[in-house]
PDB file of N, CA and C in Angstrom:
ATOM      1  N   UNK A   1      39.905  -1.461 -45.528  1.00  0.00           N
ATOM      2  CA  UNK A   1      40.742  -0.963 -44.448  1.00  0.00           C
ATOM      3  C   UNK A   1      40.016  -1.164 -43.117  1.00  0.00           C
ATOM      4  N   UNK A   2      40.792  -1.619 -41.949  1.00  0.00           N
ATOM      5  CA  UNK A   2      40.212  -1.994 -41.052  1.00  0.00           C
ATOM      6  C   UNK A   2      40.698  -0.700 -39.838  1.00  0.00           C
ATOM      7  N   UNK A   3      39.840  -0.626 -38.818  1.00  0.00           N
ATOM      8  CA  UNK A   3      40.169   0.441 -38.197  1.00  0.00           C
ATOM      9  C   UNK A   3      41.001  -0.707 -37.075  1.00  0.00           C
ATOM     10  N   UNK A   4      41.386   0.213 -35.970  1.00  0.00           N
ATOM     11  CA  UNK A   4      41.836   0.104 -35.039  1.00  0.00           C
ATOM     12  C   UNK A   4      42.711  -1.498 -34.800  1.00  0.00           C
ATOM     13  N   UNK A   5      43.571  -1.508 -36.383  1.00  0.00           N
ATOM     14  CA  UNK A   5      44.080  -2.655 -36.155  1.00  0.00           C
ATOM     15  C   UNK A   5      43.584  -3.750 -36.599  1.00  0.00           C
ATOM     16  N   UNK A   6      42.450  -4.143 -37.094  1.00  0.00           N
ATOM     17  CA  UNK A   6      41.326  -4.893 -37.535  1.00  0.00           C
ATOM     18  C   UNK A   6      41.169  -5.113 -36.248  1.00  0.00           C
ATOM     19  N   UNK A   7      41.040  -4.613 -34.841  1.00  0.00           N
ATOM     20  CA  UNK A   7      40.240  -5.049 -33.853  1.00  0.00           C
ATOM     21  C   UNK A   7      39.178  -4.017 -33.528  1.00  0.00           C
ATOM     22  N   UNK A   8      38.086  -4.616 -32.816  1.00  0.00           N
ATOM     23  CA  UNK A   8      36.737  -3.926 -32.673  1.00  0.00           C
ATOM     24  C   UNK A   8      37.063  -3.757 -31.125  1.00  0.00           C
ATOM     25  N   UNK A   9      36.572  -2.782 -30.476  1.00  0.00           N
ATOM     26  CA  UNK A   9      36.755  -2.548 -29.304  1.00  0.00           C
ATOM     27  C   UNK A   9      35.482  -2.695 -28.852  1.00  0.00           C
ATOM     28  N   UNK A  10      35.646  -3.534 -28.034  1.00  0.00           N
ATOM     29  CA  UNK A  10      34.473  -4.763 -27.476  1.00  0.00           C
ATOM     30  C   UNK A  10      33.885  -3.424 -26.668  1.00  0.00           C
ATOM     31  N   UNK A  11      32.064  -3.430 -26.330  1.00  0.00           N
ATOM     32  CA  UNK A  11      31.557  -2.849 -25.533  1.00  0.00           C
ATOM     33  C   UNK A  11      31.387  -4.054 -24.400  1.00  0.00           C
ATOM     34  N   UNK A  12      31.929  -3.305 -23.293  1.00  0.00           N
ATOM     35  CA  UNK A  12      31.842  -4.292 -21.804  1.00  0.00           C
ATOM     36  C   UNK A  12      30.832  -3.529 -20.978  1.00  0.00           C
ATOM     37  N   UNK A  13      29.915  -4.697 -20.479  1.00  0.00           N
ATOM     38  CA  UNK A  13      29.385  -3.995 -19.082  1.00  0.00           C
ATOM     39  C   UNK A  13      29.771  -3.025 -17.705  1.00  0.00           C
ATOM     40  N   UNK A  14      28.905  -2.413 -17.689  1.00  0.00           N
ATOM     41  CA  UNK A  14      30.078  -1.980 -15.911  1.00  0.00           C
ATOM     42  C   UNK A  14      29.924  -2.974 -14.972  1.00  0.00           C
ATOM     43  N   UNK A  15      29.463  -3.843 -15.334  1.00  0.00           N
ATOM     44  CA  UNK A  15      28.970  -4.655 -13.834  1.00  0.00           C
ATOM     45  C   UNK A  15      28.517  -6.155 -14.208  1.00  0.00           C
ATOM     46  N   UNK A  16      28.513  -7.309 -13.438  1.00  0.00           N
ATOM     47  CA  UNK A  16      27.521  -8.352 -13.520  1.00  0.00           C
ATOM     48  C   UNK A  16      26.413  -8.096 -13.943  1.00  0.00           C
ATOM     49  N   UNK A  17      25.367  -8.722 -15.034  1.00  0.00           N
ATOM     50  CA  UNK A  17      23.737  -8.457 -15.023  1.00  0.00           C
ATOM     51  C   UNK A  17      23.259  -8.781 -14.076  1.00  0.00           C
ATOM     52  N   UNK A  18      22.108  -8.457 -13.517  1.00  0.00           N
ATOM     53  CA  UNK A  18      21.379  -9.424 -11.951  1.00  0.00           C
ATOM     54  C   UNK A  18      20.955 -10.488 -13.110  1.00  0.00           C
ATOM     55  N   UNK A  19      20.911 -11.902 -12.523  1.00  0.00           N
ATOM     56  CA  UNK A  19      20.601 -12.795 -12.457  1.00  0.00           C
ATOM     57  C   UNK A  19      18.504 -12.308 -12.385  1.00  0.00           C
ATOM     58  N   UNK A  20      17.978 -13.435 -13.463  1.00  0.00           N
ATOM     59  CA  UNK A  20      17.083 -13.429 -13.944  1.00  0.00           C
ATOM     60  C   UNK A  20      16.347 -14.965 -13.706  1.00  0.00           C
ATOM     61  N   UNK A  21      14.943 -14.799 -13.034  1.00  0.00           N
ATOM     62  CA  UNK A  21      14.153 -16.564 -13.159  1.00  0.00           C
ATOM     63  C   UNK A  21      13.680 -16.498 -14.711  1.00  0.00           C
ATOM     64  N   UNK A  22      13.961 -17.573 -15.387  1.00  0.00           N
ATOM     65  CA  UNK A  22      13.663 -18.720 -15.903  1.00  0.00           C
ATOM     66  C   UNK A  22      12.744 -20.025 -15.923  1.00  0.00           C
ATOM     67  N   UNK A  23      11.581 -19.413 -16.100  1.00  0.00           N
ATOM     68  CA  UNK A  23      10.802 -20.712 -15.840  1.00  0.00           C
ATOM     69  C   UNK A  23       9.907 -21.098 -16.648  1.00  0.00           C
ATOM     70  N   UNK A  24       9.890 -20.611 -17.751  1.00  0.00           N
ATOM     71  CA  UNK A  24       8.847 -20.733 -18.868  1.00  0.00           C
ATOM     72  C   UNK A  24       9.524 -20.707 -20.508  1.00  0.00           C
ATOM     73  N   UNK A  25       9.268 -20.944 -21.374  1.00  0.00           N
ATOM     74  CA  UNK A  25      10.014 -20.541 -22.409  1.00  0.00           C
ATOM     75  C   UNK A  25       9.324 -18.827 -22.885  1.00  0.00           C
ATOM     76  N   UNK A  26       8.447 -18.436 -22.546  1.00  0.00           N
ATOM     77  CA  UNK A  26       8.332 -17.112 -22.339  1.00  0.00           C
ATOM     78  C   UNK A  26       9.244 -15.961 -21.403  1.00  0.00           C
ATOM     79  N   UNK A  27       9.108 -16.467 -20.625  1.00  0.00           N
ATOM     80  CA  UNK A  27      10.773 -15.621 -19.879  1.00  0.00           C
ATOM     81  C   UNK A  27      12.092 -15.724 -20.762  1.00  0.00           C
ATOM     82  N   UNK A  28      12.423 -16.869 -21.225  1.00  0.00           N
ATOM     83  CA  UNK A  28      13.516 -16.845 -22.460  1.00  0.00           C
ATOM     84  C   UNK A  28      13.344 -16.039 -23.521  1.00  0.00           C
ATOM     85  N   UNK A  29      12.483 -15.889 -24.074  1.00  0.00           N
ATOM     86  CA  UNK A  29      11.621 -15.053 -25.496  1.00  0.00           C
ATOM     87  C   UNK A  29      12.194 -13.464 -24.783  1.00  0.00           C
ATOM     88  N   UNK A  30      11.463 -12.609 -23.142  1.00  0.00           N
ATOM     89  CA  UNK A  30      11.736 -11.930 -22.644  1.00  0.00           C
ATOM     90  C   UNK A  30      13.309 -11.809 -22.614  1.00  0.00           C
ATOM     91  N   UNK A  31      14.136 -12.525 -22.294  1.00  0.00           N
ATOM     92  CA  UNK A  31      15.799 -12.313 -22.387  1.00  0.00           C
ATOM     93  C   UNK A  31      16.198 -12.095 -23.120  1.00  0.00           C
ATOM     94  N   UNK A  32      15.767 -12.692 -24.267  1.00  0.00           N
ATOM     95  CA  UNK A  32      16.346 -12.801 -25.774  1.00  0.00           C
ATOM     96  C   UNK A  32      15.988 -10.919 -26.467  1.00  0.00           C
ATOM     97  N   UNK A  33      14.934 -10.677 -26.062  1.00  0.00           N
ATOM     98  CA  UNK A  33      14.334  -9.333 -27.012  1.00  0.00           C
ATOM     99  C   UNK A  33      15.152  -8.443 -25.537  1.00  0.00           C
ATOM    100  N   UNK A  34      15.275  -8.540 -24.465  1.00  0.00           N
ATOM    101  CA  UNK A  34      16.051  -7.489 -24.025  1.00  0.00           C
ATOM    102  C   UNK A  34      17.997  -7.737 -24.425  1.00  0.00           C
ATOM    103  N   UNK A  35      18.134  -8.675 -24.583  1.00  0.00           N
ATOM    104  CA  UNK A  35      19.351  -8.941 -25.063  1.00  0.00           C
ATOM    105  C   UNK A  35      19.722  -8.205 -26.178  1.00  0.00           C
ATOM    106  N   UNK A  36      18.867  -8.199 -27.299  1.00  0.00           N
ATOM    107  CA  UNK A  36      18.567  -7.867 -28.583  1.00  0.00           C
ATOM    108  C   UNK A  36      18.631  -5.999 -28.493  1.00  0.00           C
ATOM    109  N   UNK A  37      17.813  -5.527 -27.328  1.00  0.00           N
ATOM    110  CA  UNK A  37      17.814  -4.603 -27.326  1.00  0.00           C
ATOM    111  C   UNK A  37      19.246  -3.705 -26.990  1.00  0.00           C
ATOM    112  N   UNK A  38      19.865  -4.528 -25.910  1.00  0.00           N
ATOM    113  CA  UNK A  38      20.929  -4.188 -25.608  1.00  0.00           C
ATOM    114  C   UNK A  38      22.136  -4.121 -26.311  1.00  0.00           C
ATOM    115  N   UNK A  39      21.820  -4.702 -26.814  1.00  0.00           N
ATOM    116  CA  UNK A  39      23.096  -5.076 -28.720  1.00  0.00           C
ATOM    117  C   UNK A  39      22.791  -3.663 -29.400  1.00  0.00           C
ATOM    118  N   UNK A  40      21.132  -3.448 -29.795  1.00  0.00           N
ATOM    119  CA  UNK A  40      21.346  -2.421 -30.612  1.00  0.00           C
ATOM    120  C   UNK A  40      21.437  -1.099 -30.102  1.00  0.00           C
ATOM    121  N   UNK A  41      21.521  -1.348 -28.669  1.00  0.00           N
ATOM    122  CA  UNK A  41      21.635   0.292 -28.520  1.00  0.00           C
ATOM    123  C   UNK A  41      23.543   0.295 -27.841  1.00  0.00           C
ATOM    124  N   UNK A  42      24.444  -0.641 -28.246  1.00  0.00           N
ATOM    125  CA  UNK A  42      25.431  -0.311 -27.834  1.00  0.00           C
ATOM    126  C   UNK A  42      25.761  -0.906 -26.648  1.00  0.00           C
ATOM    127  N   UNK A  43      24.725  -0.860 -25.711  1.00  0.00           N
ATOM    128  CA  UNK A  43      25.325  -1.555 -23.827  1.00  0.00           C
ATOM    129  C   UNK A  43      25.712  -2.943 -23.505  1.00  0.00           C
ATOM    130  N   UNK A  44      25.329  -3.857 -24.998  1.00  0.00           N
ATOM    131  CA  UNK A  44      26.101  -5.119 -24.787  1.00  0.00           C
ATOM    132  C   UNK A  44      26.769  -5.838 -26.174  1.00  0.00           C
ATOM    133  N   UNK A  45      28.262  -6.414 -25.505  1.00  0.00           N
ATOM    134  CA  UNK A  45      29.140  -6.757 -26.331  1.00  0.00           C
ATOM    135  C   UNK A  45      28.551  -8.123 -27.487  1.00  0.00           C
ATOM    136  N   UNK A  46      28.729  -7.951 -28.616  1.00  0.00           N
ATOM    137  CA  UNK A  46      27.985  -8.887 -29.227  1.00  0.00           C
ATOM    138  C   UNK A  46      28.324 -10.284 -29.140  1.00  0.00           C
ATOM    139  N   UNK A  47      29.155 -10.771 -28.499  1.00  0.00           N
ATOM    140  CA  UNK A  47      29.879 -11.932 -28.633  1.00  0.00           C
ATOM    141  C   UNK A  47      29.240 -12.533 -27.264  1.00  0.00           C
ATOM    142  N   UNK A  48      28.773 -11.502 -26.292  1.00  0.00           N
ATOM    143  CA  UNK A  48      28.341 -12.095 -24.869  1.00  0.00           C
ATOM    144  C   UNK A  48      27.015 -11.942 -25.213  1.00  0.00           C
ATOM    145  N   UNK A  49      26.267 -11.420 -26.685  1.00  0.00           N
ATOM    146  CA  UNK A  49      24.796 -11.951 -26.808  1.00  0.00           C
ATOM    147  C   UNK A  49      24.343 -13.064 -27.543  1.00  0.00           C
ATOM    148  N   UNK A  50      25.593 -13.199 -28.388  1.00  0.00           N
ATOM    149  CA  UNK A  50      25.591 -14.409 -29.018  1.00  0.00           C
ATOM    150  C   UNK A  50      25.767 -15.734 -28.304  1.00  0.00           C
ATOM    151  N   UNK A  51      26.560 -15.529 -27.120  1.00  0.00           N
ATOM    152  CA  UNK A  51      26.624 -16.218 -26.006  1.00  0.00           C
ATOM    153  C   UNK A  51      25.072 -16.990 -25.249  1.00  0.00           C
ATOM    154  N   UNK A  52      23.943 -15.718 -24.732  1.00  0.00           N
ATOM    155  CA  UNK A  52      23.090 -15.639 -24.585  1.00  0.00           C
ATOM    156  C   UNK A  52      22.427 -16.147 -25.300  1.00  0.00           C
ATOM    157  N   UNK A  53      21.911 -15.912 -26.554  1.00  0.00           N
ATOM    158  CA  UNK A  53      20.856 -16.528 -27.594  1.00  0.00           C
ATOM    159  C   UNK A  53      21.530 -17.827 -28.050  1.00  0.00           C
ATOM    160  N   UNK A  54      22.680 -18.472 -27.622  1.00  0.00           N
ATOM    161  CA  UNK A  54      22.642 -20.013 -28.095  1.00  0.00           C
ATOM    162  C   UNK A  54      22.044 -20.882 -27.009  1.00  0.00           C
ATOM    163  N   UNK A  55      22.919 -19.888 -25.487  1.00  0.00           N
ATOM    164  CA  UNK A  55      22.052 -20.802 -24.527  1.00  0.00           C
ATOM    165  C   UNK A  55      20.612 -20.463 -24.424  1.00  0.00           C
ATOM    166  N   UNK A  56      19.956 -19.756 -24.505  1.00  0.00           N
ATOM    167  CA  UNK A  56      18.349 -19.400 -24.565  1.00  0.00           C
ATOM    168  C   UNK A  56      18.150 -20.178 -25.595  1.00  0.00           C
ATOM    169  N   UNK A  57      18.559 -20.703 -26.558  1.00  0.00           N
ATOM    170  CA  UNK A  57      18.218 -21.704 -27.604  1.00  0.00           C
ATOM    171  C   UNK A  57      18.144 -23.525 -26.750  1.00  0.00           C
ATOM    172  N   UNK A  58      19.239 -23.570 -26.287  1.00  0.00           N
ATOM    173  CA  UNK A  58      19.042 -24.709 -25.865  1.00  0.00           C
ATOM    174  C   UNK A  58      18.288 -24.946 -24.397  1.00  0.00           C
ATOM    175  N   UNK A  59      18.536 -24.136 -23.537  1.00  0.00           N
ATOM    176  CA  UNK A  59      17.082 -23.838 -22.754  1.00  0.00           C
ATOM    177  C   UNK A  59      15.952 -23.597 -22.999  1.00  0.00           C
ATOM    178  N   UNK A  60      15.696 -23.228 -24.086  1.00  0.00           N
ATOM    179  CA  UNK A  60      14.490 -23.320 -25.103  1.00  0.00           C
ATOM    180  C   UNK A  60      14.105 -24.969 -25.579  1.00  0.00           C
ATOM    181  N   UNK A  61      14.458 -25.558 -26.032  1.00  0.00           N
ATOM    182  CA  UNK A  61      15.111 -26.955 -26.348  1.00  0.00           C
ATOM    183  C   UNK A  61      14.471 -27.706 -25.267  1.00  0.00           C
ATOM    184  N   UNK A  62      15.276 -27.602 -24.312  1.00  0.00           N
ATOM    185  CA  UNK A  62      15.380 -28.734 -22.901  1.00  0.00           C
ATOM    186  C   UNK A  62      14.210 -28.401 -22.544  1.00  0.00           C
ATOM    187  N   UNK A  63      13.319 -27.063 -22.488  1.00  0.00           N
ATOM    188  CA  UNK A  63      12.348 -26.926 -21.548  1.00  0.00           C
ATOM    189  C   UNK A  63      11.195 -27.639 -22.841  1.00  0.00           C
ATOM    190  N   UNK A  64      10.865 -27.485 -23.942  1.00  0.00           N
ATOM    191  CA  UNK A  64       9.621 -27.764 -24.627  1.00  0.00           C
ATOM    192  C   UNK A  64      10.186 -29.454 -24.488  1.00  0.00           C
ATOM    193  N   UNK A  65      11.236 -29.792 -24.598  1.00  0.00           N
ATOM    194  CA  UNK A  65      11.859 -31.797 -24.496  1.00  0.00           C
ATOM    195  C   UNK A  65      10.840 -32.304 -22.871  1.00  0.00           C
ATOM    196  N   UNK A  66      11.079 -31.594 -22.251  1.00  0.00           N
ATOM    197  CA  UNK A  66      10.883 -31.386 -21.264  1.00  0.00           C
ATOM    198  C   UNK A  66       9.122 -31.943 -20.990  1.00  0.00           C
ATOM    199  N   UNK A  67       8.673 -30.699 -21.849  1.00  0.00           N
ATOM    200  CA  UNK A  67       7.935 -30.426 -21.688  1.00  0.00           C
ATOM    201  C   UNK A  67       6.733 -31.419 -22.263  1.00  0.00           C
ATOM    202  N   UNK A  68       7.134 -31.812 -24.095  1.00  0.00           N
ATOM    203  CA  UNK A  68       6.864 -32.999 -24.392  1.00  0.00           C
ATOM    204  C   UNK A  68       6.702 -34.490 -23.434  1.00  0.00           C
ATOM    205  N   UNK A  69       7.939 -34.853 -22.911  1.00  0.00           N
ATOM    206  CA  UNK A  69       8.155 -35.990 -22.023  1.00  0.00           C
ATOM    207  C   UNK A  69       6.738 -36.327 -21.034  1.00  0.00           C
ATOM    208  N   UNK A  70       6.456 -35.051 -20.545  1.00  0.00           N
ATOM    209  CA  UNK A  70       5.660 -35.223 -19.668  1.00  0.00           C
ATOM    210  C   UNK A  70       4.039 -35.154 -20.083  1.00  0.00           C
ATOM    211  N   UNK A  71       3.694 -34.895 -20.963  1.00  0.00           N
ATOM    212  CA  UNK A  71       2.526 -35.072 -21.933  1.00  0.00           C
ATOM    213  C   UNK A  71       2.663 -36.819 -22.593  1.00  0.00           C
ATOM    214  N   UNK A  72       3.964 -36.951 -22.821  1.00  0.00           N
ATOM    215  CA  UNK A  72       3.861 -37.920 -23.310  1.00  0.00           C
ATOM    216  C   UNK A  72       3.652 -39.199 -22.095  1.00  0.00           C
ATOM    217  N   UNK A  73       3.839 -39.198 -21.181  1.00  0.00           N
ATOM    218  CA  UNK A  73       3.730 -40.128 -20.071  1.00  0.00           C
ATOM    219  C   UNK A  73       2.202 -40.161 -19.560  1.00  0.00           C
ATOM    220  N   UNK A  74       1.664 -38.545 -19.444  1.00  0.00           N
ATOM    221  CA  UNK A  74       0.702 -38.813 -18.812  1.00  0.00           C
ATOM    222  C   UNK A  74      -0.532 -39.573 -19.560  1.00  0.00           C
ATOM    223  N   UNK A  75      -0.207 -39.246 -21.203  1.00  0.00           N
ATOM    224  CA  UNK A  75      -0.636 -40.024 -22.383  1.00  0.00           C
ATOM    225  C   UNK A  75      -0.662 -41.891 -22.089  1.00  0.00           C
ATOM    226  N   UNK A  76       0.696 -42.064 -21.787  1.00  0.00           N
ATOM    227  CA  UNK A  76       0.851 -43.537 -21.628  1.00  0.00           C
ATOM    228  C   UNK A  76       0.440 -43.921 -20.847  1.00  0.00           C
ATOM    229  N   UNK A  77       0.328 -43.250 -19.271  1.00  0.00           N
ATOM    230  CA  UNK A  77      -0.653 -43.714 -17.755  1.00  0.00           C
ATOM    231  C   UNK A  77      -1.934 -43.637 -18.315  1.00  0.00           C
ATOM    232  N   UNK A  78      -2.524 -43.158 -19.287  1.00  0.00           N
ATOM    233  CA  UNK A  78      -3.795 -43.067 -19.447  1.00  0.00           C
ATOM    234  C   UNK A  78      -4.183 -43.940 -20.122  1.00  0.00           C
ATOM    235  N   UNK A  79      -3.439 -44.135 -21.712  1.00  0.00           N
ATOM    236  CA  UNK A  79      -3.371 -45.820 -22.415  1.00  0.00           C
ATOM    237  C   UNK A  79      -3.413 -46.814 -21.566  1.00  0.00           C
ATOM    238  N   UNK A  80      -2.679 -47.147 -20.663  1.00  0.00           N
ATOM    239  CA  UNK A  80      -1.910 -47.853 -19.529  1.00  0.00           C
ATOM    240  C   UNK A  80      -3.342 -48.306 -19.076  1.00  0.00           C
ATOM    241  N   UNK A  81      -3.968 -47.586 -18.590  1.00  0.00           N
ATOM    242  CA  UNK A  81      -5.007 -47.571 -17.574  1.00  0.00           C
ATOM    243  C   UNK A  81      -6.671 -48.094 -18.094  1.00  0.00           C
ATOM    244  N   UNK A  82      -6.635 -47.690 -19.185  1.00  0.00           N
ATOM    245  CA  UNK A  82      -7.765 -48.044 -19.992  1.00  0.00           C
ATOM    246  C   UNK A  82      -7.404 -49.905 -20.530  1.00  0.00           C
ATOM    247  N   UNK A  83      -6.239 -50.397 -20.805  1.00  0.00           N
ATOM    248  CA  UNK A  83      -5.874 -51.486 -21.463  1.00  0.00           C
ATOM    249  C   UNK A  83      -6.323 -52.203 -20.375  1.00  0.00           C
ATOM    250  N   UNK A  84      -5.983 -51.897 -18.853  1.00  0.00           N
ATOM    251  CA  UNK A  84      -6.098 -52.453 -18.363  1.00  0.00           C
ATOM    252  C   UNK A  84      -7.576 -53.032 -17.651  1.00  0.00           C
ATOM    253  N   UNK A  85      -8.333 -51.891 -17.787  1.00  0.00           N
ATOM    254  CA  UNK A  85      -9.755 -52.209 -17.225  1.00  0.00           C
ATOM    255  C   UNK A  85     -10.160 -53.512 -18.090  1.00  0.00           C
ATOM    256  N   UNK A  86      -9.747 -53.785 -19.292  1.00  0.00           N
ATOM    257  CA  UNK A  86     -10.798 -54.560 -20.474  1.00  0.00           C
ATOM    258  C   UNK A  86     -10.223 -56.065 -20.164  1.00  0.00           C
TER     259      UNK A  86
END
């Protein structure tokens, strides 16, 4: 038996969240566990955290891609550079 219709009565914010920097995949880790927190104590709707933790997934993603790329280049200027002295 489902209550209220089989619908769940969504918990909504009162307000916009403030806007948060992003600049590390540690600040994401930080969003994600206050997100998490906010789910279990009721103050956020689960569908707008699930929202959250896919994009913190792929901003997670883009930033270590990211992050790779540029290890990997400075790798190749350095190959690059040695081939060339000989």
């Amino acid at each position: 038996m489902q209550a209220r219709g089989g619908r769940n009565r969504a918990v909504t914010l009162r307000g916009p969240l403030p806007e948060i920097e992003i600049a590390k995949v540690s600040d994401v880790t930080l969003l994600l566990v206050d997100t998490i927190n906010q789910v279990r104590t009721g103050k956020m709707d689960v569908k707008m955290a699930n929202c959250i933790g896919f994009l913190g997934d792929k901003l997670t993603k883009t930033m270590e891609a990211g992050s790779l790329a540029e290890r990997f280049d400075k790798l190749e200027r350095l190959v690059m550079g040695k081939t060339h002295k000989l």
